[in-house]
Structures are given as structure tokens and as C-alpha cells.
PDB file of N, CA and C in Angstrom:
ATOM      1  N   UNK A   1     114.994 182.544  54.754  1.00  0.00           N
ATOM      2  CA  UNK A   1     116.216 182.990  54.098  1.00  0.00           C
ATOM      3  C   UNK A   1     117.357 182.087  54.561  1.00  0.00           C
ATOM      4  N   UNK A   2     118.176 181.657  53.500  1.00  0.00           N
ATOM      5  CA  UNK A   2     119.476 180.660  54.113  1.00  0.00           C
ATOM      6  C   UNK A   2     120.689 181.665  53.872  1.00  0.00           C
ATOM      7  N   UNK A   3     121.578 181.700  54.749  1.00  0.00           N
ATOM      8  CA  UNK A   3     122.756 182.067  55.029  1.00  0.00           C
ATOM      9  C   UNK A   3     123.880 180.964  54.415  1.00  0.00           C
ATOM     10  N   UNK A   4     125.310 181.497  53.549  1.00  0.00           N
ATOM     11  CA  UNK A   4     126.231 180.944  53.509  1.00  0.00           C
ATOM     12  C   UNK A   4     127.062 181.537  53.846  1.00  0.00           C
ATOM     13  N   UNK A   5     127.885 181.198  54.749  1.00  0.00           N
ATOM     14  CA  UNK A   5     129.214 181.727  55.707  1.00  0.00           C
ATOM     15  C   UNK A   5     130.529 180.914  54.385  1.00  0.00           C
ATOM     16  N   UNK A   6     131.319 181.552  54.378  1.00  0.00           N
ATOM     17  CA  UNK A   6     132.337 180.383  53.562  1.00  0.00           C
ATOM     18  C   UNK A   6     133.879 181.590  54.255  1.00  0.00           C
ATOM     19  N   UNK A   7     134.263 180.657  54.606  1.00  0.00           N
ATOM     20  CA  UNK A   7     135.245 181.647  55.404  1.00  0.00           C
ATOM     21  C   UNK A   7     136.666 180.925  54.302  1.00  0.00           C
ATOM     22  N   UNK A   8     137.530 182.012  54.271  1.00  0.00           N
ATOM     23  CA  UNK A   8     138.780 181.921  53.335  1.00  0.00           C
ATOM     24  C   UNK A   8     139.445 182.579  53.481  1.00  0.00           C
ATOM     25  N   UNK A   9     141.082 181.513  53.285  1.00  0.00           N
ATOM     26  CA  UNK A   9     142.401 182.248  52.953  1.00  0.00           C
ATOM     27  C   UNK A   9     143.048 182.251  51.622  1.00  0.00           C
ATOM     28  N   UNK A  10     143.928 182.869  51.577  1.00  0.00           N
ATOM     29  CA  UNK A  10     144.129 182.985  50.364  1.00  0.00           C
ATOM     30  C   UNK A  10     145.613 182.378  50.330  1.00  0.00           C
ATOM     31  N   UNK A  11     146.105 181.867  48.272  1.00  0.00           N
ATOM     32  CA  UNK A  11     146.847 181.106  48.490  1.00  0.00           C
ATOM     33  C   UNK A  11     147.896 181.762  48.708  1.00  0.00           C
ATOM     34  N   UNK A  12     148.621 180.513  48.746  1.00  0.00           N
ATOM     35  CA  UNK A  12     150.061 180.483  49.225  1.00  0.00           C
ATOM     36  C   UNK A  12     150.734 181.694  48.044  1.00  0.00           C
ATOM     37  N   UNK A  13     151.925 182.231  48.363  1.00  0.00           N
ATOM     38  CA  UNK A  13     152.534 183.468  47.574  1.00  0.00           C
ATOM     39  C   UNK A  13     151.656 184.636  47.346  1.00  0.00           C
ATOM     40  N   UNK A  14     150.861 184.933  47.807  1.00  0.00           N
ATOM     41  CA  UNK A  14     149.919 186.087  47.988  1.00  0.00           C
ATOM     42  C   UNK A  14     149.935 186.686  48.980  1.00  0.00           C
ATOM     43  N   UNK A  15     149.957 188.298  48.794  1.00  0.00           N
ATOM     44  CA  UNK A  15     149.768 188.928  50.280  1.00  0.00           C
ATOM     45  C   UNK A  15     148.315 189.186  50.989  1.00  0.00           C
ATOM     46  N   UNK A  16     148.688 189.421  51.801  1.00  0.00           N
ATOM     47  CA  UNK A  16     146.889 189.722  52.341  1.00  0.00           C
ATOM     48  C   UNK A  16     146.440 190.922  51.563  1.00  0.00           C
ATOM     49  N   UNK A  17     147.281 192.069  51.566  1.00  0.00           N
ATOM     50  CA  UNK A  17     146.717 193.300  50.800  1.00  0.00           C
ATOM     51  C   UNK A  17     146.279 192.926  48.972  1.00  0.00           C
ATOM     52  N   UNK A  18     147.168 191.802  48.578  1.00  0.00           N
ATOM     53  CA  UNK A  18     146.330 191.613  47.245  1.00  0.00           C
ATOM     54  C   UNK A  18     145.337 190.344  47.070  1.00  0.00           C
ATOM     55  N   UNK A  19     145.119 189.836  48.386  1.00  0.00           N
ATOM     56  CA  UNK A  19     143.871 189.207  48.565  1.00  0.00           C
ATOM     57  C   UNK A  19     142.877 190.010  48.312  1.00  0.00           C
ATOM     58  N   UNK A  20     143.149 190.999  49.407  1.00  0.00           N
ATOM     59  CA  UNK A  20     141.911 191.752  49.872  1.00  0.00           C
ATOM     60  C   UNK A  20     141.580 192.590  48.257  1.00  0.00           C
ATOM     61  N   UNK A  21     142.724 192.721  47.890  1.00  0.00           N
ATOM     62  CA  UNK A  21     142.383 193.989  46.513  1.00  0.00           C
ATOM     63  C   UNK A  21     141.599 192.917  45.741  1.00  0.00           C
ATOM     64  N   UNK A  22     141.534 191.553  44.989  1.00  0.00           N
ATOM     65  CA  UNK A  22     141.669 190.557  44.766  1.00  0.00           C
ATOM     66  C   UNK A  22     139.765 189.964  44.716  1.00  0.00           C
ATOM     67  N   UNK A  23     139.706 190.202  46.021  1.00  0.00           N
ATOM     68  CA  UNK A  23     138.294 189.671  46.613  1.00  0.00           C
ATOM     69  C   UNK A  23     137.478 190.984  46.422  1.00  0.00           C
ATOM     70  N   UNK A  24     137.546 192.089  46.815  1.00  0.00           N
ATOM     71  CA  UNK A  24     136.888 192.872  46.584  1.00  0.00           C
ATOM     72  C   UNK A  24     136.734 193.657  45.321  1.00  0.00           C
ATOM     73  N   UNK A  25     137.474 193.728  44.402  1.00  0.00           N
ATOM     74  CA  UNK A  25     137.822 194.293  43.118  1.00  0.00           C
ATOM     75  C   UNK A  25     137.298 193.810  41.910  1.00  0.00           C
ATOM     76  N   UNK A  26     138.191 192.605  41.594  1.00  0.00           N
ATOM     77  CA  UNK A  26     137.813 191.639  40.969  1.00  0.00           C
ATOM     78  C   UNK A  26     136.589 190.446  40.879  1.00  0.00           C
ATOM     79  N   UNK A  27     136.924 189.648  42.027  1.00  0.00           N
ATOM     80  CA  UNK A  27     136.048 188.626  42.468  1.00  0.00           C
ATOM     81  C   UNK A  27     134.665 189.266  42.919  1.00  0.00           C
ATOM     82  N   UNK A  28     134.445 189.783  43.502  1.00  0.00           N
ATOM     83  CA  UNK A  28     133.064 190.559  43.849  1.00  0.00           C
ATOM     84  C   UNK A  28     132.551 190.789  42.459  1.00  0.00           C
ATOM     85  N   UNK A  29     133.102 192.066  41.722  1.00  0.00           N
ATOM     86  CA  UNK A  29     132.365 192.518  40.695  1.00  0.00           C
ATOM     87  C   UNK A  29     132.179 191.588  39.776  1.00  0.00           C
ATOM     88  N   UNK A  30     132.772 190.268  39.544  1.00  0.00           N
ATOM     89  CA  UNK A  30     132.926 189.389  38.739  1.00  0.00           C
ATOM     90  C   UNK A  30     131.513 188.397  39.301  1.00  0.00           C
ATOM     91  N   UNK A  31     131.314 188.215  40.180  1.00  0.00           N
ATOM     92  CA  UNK A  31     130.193 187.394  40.998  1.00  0.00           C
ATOM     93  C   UNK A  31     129.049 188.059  40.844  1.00  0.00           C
ATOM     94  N   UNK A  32     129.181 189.546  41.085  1.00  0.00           N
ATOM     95  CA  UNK A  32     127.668 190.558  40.703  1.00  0.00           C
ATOM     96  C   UNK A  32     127.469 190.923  39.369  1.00  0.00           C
ATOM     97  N   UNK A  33     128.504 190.244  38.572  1.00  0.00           N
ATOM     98  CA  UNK A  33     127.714 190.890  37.122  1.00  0.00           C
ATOM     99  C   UNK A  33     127.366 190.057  36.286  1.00  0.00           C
ATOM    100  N   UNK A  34     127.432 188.335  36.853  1.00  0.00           N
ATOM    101  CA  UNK A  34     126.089 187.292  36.580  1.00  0.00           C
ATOM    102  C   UNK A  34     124.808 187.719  36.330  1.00  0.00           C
ATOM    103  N   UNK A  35     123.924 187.199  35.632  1.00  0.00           N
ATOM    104  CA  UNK A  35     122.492 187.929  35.645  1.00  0.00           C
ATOM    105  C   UNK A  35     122.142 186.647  36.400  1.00  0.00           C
ATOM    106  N   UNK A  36     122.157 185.404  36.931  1.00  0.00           N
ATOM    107  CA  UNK A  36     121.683 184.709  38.224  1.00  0.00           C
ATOM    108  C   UNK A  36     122.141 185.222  39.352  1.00  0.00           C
ATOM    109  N   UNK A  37     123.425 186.332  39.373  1.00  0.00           N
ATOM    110  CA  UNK A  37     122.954 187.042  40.684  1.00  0.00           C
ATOM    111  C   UNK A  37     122.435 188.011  41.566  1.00  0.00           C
ATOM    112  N   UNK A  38     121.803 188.599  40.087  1.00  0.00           N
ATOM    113  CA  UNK A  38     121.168 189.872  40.363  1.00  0.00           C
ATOM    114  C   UNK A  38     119.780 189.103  40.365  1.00  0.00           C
ATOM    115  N   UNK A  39     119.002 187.829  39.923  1.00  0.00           N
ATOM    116  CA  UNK A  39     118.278 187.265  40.018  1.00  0.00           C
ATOM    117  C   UNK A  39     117.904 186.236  41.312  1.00  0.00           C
ATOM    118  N   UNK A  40     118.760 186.050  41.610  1.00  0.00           N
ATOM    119  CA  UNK A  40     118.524 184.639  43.024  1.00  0.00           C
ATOM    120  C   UNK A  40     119.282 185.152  43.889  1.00  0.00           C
ATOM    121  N   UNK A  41     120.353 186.127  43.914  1.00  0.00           N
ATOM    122  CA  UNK A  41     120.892 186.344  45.486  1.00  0.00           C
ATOM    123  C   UNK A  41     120.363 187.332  45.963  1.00  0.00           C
ATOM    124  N   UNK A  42     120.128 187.139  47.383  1.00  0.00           N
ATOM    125  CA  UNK A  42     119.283 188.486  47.993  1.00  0.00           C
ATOM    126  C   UNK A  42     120.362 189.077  48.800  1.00  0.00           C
ATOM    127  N   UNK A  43     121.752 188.875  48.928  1.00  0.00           N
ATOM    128  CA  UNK A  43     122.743 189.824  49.395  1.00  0.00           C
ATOM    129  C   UNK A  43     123.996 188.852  49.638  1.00  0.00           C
ATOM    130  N   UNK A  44     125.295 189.667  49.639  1.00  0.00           N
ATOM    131  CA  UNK A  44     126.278 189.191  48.941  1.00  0.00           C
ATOM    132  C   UNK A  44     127.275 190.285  49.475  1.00  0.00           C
ATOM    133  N   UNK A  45     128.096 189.720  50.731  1.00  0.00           N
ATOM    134  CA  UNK A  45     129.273 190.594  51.389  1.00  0.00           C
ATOM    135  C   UNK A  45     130.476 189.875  50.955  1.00  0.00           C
ATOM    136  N   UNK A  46     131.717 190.333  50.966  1.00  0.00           N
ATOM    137  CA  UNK A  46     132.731 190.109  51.295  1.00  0.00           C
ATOM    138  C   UNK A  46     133.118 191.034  52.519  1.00  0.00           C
ATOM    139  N   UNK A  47     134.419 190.397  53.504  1.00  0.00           N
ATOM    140  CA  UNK A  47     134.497 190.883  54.541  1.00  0.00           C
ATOM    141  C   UNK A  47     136.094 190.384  54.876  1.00  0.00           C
ATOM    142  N   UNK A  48     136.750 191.592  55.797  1.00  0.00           N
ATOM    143  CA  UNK A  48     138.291 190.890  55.969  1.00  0.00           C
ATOM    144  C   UNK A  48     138.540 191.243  57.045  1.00  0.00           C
ATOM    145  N   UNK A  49     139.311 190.939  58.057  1.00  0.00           N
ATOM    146  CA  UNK A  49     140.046 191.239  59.163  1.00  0.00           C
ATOM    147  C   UNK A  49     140.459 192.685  59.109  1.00  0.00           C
ATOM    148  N   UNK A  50     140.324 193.266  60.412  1.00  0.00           N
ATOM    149  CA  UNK A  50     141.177 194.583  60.256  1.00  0.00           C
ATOM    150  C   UNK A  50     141.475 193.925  61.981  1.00  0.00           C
ATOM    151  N   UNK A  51     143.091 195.140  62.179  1.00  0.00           N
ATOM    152  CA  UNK A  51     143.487 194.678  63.431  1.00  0.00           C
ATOM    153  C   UNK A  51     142.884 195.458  64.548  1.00  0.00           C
ATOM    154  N   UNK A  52     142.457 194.273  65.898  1.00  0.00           N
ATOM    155  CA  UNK A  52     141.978 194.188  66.411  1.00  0.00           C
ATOM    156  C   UNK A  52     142.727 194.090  68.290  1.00  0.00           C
ATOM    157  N   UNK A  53     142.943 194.952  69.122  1.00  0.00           N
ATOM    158  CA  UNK A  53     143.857 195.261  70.269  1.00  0.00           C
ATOM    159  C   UNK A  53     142.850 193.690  71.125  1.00  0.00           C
ATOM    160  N   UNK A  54     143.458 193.364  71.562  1.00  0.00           N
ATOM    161  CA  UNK A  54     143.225 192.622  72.830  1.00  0.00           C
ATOM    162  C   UNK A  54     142.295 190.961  72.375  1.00  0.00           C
ATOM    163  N   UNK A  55     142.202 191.248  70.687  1.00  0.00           N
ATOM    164  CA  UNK A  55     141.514 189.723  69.841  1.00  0.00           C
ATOM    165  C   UNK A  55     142.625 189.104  69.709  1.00  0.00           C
ATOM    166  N   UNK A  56     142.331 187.572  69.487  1.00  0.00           N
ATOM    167  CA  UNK A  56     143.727 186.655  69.062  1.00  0.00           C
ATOM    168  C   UNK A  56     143.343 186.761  67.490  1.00  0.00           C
ATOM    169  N   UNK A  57     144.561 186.427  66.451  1.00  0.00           N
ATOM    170  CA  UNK A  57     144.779 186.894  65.349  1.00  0.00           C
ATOM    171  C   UNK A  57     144.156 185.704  64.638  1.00  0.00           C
ATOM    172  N   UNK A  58     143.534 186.957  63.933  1.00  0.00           N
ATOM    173  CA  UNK A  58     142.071 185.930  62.526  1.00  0.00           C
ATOM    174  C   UNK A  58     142.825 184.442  62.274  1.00  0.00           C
ATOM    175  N   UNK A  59     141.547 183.460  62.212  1.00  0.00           N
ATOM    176  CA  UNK A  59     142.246 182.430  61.667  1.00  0.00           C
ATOM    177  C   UNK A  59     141.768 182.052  60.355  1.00  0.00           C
ATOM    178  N   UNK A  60     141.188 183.286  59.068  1.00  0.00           N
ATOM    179  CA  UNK A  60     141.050 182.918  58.378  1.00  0.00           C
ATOM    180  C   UNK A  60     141.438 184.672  57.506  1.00  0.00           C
ATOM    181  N   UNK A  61     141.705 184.700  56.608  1.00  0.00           N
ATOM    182  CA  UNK A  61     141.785 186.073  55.553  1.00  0.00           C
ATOM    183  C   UNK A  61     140.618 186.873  55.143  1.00  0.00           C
ATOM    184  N   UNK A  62     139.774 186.077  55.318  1.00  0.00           N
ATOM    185  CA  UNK A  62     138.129 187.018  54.755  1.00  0.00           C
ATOM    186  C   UNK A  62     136.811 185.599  55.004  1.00  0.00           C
ATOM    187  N   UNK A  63     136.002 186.382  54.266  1.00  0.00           N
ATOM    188  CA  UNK A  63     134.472 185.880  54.723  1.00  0.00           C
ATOM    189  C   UNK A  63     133.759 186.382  53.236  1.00  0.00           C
ATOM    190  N   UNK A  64     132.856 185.359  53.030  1.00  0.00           N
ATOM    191  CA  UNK A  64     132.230 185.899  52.070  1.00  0.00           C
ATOM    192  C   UNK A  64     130.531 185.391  52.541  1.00  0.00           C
ATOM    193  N   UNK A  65     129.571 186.188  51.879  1.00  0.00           N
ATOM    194  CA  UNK A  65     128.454 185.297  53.131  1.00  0.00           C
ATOM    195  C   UNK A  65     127.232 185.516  51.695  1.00  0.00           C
ATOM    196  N   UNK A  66     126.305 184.524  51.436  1.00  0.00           N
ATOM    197  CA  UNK A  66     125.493 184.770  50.525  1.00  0.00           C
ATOM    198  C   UNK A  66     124.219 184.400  51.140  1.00  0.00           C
ATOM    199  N   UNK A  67     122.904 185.129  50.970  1.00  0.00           N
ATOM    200  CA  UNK A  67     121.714 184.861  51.364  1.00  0.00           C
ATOM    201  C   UNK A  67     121.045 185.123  49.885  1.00  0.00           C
ATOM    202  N   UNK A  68     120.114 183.674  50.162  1.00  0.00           N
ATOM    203  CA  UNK A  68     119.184 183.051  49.136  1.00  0.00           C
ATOM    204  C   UNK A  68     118.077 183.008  49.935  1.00  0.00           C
ATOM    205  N   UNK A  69     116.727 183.447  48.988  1.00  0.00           N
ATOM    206  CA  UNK A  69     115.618 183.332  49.274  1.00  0.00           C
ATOM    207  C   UNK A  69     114.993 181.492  49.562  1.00  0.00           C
ATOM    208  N   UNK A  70     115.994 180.742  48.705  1.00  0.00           N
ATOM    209  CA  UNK A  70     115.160 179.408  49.098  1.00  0.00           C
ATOM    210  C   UNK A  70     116.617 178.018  48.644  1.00  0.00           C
ATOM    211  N   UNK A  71     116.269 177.154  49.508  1.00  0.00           N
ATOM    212  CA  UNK A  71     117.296 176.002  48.213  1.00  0.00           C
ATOM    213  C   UNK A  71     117.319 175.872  46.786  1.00  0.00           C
ATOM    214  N   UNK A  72     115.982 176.471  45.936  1.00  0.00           N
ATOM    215  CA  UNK A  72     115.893 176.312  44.772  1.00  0.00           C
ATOM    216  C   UNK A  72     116.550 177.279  44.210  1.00  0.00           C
ATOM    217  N   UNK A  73     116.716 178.371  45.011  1.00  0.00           N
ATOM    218  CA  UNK A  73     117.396 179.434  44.627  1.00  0.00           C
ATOM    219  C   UNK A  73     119.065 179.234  44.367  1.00  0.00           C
ATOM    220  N   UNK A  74     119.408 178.607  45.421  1.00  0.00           N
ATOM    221  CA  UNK A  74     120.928 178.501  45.681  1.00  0.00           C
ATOM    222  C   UNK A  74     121.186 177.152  45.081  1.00  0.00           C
ATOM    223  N   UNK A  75     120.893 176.342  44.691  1.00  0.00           N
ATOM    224  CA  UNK A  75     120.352 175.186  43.501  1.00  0.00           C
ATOM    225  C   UNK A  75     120.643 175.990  42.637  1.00  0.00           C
ATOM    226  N   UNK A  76     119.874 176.340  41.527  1.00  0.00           N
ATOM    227  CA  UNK A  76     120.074 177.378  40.526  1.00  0.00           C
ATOM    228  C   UNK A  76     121.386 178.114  40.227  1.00  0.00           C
ATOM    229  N   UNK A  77     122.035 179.093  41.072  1.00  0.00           N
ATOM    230  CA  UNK A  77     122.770 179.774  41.018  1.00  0.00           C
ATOM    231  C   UNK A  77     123.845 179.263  40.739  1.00  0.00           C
ATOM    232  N   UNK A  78     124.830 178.211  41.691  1.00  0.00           N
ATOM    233  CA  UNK A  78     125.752 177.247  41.703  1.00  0.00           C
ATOM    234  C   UNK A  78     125.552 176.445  40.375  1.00  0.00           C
ATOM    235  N   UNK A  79     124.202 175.531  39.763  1.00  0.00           N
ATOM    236  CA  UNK A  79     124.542 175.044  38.632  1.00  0.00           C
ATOM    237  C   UNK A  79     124.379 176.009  37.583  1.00  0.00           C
ATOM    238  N   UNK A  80     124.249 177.377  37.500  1.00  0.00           N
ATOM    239  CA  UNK A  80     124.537 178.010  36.203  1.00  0.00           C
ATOM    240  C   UNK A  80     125.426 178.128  35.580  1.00  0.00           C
ATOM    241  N   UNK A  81     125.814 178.058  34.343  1.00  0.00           N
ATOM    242  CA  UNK A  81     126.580 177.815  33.198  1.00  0.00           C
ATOM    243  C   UNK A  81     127.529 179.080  33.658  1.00  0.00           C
ATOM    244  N   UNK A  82     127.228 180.416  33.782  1.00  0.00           N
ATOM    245  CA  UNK A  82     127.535 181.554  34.309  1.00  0.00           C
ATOM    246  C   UNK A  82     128.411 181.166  35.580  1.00  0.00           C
ATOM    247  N   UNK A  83     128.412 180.867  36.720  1.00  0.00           N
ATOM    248  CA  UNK A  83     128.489 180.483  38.057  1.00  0.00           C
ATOM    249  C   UNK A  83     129.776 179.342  37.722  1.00  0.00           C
ATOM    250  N   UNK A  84     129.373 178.234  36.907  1.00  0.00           N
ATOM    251  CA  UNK A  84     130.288 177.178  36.537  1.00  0.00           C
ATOM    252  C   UNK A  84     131.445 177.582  35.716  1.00  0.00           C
ATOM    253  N   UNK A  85     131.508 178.120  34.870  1.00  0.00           N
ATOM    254  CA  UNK A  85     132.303 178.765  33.926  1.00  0.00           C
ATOM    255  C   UNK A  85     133.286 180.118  34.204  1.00  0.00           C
ATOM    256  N   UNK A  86     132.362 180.968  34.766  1.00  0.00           N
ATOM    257  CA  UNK A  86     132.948 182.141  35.053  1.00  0.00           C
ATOM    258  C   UNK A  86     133.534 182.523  36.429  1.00  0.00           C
ATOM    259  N   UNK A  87     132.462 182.486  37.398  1.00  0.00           N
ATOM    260  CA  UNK A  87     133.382 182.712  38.871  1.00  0.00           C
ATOM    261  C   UNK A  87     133.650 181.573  39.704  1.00  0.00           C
ATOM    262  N   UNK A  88     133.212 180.394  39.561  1.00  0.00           N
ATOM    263  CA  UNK A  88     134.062 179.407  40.481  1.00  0.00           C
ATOM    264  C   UNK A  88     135.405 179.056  39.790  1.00  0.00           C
ATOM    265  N   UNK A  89     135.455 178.947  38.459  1.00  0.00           N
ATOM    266  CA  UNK A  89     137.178 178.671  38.093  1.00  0.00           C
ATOM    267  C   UNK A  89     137.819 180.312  38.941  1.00  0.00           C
ATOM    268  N   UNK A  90     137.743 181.276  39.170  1.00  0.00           N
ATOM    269  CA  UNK A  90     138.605 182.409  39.089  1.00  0.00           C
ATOM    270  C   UNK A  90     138.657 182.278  40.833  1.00  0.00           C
ATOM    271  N   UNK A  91     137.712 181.499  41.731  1.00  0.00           N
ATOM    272  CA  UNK A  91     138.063 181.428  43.056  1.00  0.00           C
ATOM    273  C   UNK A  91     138.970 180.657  43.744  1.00  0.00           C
ATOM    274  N   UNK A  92     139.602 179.905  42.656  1.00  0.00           N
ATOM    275  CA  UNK A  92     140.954 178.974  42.929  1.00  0.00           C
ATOM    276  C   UNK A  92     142.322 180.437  42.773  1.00  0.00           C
ATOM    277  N   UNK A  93     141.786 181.664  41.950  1.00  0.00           N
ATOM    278  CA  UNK A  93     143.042 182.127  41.911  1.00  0.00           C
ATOM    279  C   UNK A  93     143.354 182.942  42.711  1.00  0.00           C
ATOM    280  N   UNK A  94     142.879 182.829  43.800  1.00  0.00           N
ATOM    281  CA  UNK A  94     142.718 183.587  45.039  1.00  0.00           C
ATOM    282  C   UNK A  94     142.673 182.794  46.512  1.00  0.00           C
ATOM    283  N   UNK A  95     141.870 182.044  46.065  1.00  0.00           N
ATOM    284  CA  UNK A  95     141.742 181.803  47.602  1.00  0.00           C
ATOM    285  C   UNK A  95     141.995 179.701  47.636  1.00  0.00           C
ATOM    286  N   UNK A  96     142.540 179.834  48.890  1.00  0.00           N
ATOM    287  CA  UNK A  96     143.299 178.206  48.964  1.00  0.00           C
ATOM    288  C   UNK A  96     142.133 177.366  49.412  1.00  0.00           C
ATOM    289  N   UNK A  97     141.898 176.607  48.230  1.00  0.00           N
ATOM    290  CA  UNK A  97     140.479 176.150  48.092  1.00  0.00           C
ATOM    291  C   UNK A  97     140.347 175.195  49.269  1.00  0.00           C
ATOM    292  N   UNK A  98     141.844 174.462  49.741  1.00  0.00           N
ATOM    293  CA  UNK A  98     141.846 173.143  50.732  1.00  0.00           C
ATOM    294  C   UNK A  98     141.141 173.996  51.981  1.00  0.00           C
ATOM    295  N   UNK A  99     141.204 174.925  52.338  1.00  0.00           N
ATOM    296  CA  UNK A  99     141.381 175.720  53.651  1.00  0.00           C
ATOM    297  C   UNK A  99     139.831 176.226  53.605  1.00  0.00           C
ATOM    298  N   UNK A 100     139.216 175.823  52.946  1.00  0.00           N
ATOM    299  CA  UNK A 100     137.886 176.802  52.894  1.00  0.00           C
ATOM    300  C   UNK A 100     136.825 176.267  54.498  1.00  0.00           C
ATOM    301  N   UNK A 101     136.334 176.494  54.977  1.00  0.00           N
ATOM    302  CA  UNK A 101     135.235 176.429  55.814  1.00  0.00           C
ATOM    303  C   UNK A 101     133.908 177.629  55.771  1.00  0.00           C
ATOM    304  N   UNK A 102     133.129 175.929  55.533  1.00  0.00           N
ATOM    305  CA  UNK A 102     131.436 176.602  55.371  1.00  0.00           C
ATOM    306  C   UNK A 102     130.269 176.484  56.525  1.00  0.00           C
ATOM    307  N   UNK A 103     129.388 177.248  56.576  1.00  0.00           N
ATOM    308  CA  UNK A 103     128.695 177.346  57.649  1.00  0.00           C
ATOM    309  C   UNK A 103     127.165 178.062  56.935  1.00  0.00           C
ATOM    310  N   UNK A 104     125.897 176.897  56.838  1.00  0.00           N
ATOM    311  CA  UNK A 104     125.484 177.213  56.098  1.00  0.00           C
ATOM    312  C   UNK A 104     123.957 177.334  57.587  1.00  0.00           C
ATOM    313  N   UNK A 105     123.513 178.623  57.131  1.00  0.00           N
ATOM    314  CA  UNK A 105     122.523 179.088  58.665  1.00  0.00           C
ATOM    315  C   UNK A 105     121.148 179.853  58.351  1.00  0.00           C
ATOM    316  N   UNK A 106     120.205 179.119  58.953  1.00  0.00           N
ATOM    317  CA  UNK A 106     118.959 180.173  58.950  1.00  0.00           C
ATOM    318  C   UNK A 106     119.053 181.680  59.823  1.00  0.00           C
ATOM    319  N   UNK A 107     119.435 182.877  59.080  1.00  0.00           N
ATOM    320  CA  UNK A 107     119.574 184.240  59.867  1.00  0.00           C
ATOM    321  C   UNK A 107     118.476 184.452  60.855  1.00  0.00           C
ATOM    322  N   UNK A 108     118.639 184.991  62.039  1.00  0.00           N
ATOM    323  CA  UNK A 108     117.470 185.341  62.653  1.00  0.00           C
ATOM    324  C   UNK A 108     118.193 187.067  63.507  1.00  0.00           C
ATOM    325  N   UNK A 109     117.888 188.151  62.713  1.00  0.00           N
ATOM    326  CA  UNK A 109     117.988 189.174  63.443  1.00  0.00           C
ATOM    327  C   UNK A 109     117.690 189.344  64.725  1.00  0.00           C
ATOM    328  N   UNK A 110     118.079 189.725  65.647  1.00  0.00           N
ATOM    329  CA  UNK A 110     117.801 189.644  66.813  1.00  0.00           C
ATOM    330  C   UNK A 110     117.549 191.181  67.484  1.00  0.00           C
ATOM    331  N   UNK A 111     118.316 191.754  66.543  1.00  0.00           N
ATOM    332  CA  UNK A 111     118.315 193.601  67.334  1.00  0.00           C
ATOM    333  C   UNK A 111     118.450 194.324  66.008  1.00  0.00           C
TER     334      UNK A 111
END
């Protein structure tokens, strides 16, 4: 199973609360109602900061993390017409594309 970490802020003139409404509302349901992603993704979080006593302050607005059964899988998904057309144009209207950092990982549960 491959892991994608893609960590993001969102742009400039946006608040965090309509990020967050933003990423989870919109952008999520817009990403799950592809039929390549009910087909090739095997799970699919979004995730955001909540405050945290005695942590130094997030250096990013959210997390989004996708696990694919294989490269051919995550191949696939990214060049679909669906994927190309529909939710990567709408992730510029949210999140500050320069700022993105990816982290792409074989999961290994541990506990």
C-alpha cells in the first residue's frame, strides 16, 4: 500500500475556518464522488490542526493523505479525465498551491 501525505495551506485572503469548511465540505465530497475514487483509492482523510497546549504552532493548515493499492493505481487516478478536469482545477481555490509539501510512504502499522 503507498501512502500520500500532501500537507497544505490555504490561500492568501482566506480564513482558516473557511479553509477548513472548504476542504472538508466541498473538496472532499467533490474528490469522493469521482467513480476512479471509489475505484482505486483505498482511503482518503482530510485532517486540520486543532489547538494544542505546550505544541509549537502548525506549520501547515491541513493534511490530506491518500492510500493506493499500487502505482498503477495512483497512475490512473491522477490521469483521469475526472481527476484532471474536476478536482485538481478546484484545489487551487483553496489551497496555496506554491506551499504544498509531499511525502509519499510505504504505511507500516505498528500497534
Amino acid at each position: 500500500m503507498i501512502k500520500f501525505a500532501f500537507l497544505i495551506n490555504r490561500i492568501q485572503g482566506m480564513t482558516f475556518e473557511e479553509f477548513v469548511e472548504y476542504h472538508r465540505n466541498r473538496h472532499a465530497p467533490l474528490f469522493t464522488s469521482i467513480p476512479e475514487a471509489r475505484q482505486l483509492v483505498k482511503k482518503y482523510t482530510v485532517s486540520h490542526p486543532v489547538p494544542a497546549d505546550g505544541y509549537p504552532s502548525p506549520a501547515y493548515d491541513g493534511l490530506t493523505e491518500i492510500w493506493f493499492e499500487s502505482w498503477a493505481d495512483h497512475d490512473a487516478f491522477f490521469a483521469s479525465d475526472n481527476y484532471r478536469k474536476l478536482v485538481n482545477p478546484d484545489e487551487s481555490v483553496f489551497i496555496d498551491m506554491s506551499s504544498v509539501a509531499v511525502m509519499v510512504t510505504e504505511e507500516r502499522i505498528v500497534i
